[in-house]
N, C-alpha and C. Protein backbone atom coordinates (compact mmCIF):
# COMPACT_ATOMS: atom_id res chain seq x y z
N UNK A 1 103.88 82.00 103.46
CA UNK A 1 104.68 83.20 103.28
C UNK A 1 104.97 83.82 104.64
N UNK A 2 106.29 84.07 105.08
CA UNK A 2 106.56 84.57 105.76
C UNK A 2 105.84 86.04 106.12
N UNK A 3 105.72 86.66 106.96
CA UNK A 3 105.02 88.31 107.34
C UNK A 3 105.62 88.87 108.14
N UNK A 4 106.63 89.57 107.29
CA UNK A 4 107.14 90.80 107.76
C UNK A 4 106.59 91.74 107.86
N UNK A 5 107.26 93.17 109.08
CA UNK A 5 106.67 94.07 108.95
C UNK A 5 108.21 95.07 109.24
N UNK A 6 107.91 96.30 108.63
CA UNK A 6 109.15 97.48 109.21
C UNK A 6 108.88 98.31 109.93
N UNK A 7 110.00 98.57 110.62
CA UNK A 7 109.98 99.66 112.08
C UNK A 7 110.73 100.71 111.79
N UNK A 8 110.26 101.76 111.38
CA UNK A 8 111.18 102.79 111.64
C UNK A 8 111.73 103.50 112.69
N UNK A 9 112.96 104.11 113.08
CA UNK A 9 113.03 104.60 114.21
C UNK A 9 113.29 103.46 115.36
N UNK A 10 114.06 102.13 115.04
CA UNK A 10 113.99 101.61 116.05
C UNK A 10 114.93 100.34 116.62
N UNK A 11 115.96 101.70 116.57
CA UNK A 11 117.11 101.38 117.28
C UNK A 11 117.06 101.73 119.07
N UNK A 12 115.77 102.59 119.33
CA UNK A 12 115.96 102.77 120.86
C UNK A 12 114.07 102.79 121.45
N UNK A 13 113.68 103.25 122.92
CA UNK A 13 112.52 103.72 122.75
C UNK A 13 111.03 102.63 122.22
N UNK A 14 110.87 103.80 121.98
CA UNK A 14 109.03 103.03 120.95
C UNK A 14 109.56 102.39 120.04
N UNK A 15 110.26 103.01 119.15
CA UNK A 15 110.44 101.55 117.92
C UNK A 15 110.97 100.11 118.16
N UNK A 16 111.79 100.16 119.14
CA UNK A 16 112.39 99.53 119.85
C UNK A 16 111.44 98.49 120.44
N UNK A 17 110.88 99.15 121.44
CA UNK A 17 109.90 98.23 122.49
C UNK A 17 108.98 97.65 121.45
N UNK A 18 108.28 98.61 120.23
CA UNK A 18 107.13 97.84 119.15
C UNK A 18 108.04 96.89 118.41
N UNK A 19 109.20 96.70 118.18
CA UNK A 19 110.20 95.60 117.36
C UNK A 19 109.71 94.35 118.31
N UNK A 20 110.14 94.26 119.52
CA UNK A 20 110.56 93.33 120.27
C UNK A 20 108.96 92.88 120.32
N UNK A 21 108.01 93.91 120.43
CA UNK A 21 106.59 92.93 120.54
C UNK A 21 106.27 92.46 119.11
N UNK A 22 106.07 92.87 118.41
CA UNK A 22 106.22 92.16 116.82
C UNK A 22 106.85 90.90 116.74
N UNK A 23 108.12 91.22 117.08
CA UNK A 23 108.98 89.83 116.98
C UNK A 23 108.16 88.80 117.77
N UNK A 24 107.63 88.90 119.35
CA UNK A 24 107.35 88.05 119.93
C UNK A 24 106.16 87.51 119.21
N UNK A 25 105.28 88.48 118.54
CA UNK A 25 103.93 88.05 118.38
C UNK A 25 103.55 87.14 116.79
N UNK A 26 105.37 86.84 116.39
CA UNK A 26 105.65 85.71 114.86
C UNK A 26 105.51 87.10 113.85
N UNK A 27 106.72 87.93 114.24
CA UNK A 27 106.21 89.12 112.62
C UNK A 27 108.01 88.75 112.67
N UNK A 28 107.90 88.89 111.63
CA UNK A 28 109.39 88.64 110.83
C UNK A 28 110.00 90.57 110.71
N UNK A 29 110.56 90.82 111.49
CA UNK A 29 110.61 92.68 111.93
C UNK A 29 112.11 92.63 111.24
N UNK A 30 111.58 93.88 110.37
CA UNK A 30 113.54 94.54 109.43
C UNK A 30 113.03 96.28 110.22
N UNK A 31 114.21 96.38 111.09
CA UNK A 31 114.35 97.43 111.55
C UNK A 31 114.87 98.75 110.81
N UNK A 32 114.84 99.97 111.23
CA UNK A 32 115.54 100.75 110.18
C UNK A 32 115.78 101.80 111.05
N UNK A 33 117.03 102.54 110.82
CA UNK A 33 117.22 103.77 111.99
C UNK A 33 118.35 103.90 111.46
N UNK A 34 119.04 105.33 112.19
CA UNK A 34 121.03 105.71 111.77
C UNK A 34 121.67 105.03 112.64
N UNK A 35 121.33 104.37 113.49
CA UNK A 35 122.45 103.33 114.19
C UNK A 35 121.62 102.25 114.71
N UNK A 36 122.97 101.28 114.53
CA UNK A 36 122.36 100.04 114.61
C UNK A 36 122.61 99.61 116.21
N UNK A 37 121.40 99.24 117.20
CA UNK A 37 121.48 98.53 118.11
C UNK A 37 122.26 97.63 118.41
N UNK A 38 122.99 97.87 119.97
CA UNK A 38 123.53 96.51 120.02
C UNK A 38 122.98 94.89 119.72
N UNK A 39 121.70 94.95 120.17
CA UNK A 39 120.88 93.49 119.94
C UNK A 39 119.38 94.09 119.19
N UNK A 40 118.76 93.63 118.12
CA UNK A 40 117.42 93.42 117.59
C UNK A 40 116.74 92.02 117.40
N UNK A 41 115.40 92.16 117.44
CA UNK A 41 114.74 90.91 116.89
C UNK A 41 114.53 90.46 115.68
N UNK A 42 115.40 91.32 114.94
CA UNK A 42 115.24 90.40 113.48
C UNK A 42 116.17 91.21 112.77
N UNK A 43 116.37 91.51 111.55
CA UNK A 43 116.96 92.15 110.16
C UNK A 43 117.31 93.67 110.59
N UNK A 44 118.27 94.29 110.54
CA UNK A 44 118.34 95.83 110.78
C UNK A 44 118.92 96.17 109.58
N UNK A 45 118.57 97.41 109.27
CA UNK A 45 118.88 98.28 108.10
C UNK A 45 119.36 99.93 108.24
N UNK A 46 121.03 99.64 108.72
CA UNK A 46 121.17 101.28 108.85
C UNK A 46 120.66 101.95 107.63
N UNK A 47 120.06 103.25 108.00
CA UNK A 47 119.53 104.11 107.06
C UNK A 47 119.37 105.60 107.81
N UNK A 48 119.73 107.24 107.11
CA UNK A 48 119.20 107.91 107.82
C UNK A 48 118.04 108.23 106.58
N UNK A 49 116.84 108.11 106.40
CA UNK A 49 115.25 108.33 106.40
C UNK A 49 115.25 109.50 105.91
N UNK A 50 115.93 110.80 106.40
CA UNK A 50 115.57 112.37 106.06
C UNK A 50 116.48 112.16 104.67
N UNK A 51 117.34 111.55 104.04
CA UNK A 51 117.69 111.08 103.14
C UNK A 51 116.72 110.92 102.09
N UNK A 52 115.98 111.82 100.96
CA UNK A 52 115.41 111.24 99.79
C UNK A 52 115.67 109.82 98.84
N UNK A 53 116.52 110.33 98.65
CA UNK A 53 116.81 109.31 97.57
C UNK A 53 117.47 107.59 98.15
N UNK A 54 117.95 107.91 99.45
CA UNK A 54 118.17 106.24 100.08
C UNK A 54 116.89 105.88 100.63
N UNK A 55 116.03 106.77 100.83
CA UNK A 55 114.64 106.38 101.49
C UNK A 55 114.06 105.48 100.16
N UNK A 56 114.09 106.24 99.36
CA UNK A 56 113.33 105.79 98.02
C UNK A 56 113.93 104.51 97.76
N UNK A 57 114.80 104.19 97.59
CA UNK A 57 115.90 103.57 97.12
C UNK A 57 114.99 102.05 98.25
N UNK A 58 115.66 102.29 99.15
CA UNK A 58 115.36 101.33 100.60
C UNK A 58 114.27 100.92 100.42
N UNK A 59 113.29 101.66 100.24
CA UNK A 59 111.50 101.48 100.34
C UNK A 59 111.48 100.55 99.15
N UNK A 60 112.21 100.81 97.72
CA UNK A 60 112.28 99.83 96.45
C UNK A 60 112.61 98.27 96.46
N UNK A 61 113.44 98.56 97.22
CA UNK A 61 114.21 97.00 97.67
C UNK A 61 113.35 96.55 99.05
N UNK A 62 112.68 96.80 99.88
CA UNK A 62 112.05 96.37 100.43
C UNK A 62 110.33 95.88 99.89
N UNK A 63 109.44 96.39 99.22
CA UNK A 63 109.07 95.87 98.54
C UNK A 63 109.33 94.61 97.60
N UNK A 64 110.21 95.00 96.69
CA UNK A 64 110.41 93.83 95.54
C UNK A 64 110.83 92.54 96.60
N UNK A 65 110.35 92.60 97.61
CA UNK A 65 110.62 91.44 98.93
C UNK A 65 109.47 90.48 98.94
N UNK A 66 108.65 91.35 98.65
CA UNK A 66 106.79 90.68 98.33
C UNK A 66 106.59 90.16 99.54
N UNK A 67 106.98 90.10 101.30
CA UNK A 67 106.45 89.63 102.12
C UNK A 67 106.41 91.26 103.23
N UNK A 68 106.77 92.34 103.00
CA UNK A 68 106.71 93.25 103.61
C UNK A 68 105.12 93.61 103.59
N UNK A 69 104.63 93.56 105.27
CA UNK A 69 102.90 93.71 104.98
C UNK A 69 102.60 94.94 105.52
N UNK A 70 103.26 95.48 106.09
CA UNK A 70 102.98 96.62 106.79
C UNK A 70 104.31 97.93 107.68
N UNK A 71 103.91 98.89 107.75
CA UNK A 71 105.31 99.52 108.49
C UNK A 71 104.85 100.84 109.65
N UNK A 72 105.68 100.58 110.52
CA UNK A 72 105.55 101.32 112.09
C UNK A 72 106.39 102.30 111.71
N UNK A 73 105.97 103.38 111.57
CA UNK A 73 106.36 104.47 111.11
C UNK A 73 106.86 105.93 112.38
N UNK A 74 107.57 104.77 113.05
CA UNK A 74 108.41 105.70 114.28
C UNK A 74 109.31 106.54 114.19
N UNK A 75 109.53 106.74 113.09
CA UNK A 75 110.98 107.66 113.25
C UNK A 75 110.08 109.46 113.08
N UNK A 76 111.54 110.19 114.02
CA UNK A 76 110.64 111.28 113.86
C UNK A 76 112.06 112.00 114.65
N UNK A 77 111.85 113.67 114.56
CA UNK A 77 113.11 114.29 115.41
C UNK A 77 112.05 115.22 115.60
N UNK A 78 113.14 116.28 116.47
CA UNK A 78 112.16 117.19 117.05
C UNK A 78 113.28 118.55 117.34
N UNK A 79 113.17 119.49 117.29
CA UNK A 79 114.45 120.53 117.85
C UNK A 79 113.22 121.54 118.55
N UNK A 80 113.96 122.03 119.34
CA UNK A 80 113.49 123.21 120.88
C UNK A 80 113.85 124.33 120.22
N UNK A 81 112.79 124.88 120.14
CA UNK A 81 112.77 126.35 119.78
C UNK A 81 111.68 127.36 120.31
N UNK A 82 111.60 128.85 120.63
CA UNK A 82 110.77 129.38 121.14
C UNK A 82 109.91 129.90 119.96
N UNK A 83 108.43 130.29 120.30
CA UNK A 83 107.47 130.67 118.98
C UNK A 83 108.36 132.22 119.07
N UNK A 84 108.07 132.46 117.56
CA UNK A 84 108.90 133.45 116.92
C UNK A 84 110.00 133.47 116.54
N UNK A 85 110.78 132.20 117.27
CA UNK A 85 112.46 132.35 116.41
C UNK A 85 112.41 130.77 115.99
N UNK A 86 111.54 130.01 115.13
CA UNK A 86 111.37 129.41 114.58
C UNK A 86 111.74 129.26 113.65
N UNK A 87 112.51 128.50 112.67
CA UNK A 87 113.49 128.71 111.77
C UNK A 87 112.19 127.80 110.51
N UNK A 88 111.71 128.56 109.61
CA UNK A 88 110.81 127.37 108.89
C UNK A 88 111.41 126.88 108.32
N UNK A 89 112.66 126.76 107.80
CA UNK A 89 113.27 125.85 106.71
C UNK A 89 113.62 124.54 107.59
N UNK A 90 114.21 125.10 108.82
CA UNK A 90 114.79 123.90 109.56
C UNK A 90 112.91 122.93 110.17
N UNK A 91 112.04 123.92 110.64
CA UNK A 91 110.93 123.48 110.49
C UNK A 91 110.47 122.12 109.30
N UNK A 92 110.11 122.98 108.33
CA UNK A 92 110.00 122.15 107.02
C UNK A 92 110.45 120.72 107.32
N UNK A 93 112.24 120.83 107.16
CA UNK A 93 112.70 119.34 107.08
C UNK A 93 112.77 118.62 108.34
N UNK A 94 112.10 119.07 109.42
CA UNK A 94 112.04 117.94 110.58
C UNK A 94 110.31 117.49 109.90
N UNK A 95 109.18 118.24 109.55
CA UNK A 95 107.98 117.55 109.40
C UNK A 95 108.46 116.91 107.87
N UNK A 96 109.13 116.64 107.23
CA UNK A 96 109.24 115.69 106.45
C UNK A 96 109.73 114.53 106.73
N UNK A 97 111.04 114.27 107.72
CA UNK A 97 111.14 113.22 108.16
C UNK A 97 110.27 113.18 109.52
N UNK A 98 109.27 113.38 109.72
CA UNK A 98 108.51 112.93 110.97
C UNK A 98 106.97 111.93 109.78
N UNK A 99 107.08 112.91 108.34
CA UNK A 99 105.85 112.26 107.48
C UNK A 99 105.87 111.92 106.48
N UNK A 100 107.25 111.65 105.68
CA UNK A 100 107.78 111.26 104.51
C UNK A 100 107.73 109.48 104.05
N UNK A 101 108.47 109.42 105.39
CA UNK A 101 108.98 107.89 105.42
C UNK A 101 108.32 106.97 105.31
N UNK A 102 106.80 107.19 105.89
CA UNK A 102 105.54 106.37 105.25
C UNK A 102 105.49 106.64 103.97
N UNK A 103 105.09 107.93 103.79
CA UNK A 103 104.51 108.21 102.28
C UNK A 103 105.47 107.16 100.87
N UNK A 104 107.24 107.57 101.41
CA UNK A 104 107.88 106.48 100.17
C UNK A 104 107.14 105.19 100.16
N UNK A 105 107.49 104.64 101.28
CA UNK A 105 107.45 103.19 101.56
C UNK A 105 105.87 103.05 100.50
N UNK A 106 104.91 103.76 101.28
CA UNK A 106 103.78 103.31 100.10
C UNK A 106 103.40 103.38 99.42
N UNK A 107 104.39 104.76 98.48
CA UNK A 107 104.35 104.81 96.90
C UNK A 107 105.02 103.55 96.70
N UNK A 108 106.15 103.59 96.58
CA UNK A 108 107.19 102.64 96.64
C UNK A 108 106.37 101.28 96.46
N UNK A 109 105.39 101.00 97.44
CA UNK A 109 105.13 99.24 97.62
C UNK A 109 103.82 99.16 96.44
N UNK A 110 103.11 100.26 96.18
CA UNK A 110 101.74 100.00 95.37
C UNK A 110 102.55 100.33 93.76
N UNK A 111 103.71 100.92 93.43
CA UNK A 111 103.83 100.98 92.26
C UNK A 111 104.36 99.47 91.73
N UNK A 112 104.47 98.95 92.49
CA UNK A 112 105.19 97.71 91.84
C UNK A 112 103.75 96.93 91.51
């Protein structure tokens, strides 16, 4: 059986540099990010992640794959703000896509 693994976040950077060592080290790597790299080491999957329901969706069909063994859970944003004019809503939805995208993937892979 082939052994894949997924990268989130890694069209540039860390996900990026952890793709290319995966790949070297025989992992069969399906990338995932909102834009697709000019060159990857294996399978890419535009996706934007802060997306519920394509996350869910994505995480479904990656499973029912049965060789997905594990996932690098790089994706993450960040916005500059000073303490006190902190916006919590906009708060909120950056720590969901910084801690969501695991959580589908491994509901997602144990319900099957």
């Amino acid at each position: 059986m082939t052994k894949s693994i997924v990268v989130t976040g890694a069209s540039k950077g860390i996900g990026s540099a952890a793709a290319d060592a995966l790949a070297a080290s025989g992992w069969a790597v399906i990338g995932i990010a909102r834009h697709k790299p000019d060159s990857f080491p294996g399978q890419f999957v535009t996706a934007d992640l802060s997306d519920f329901e394509a996350t869910a969706e994505l995480a479904s069909r990656l499973a029912r794959r049965g060789d997905v063994l594990g996932i690098v859970n790089n994706v993450g944003a960040a916005k500059d703000e000073r303490f006190g004019s902190v916006d919590p809503s906009a708060f909120f939805e950056i720590m969901k896509l910084n801690t969501k995208p695991r959580h589908w993937f491994l509901t997602s892979a144990t319900a099957l």
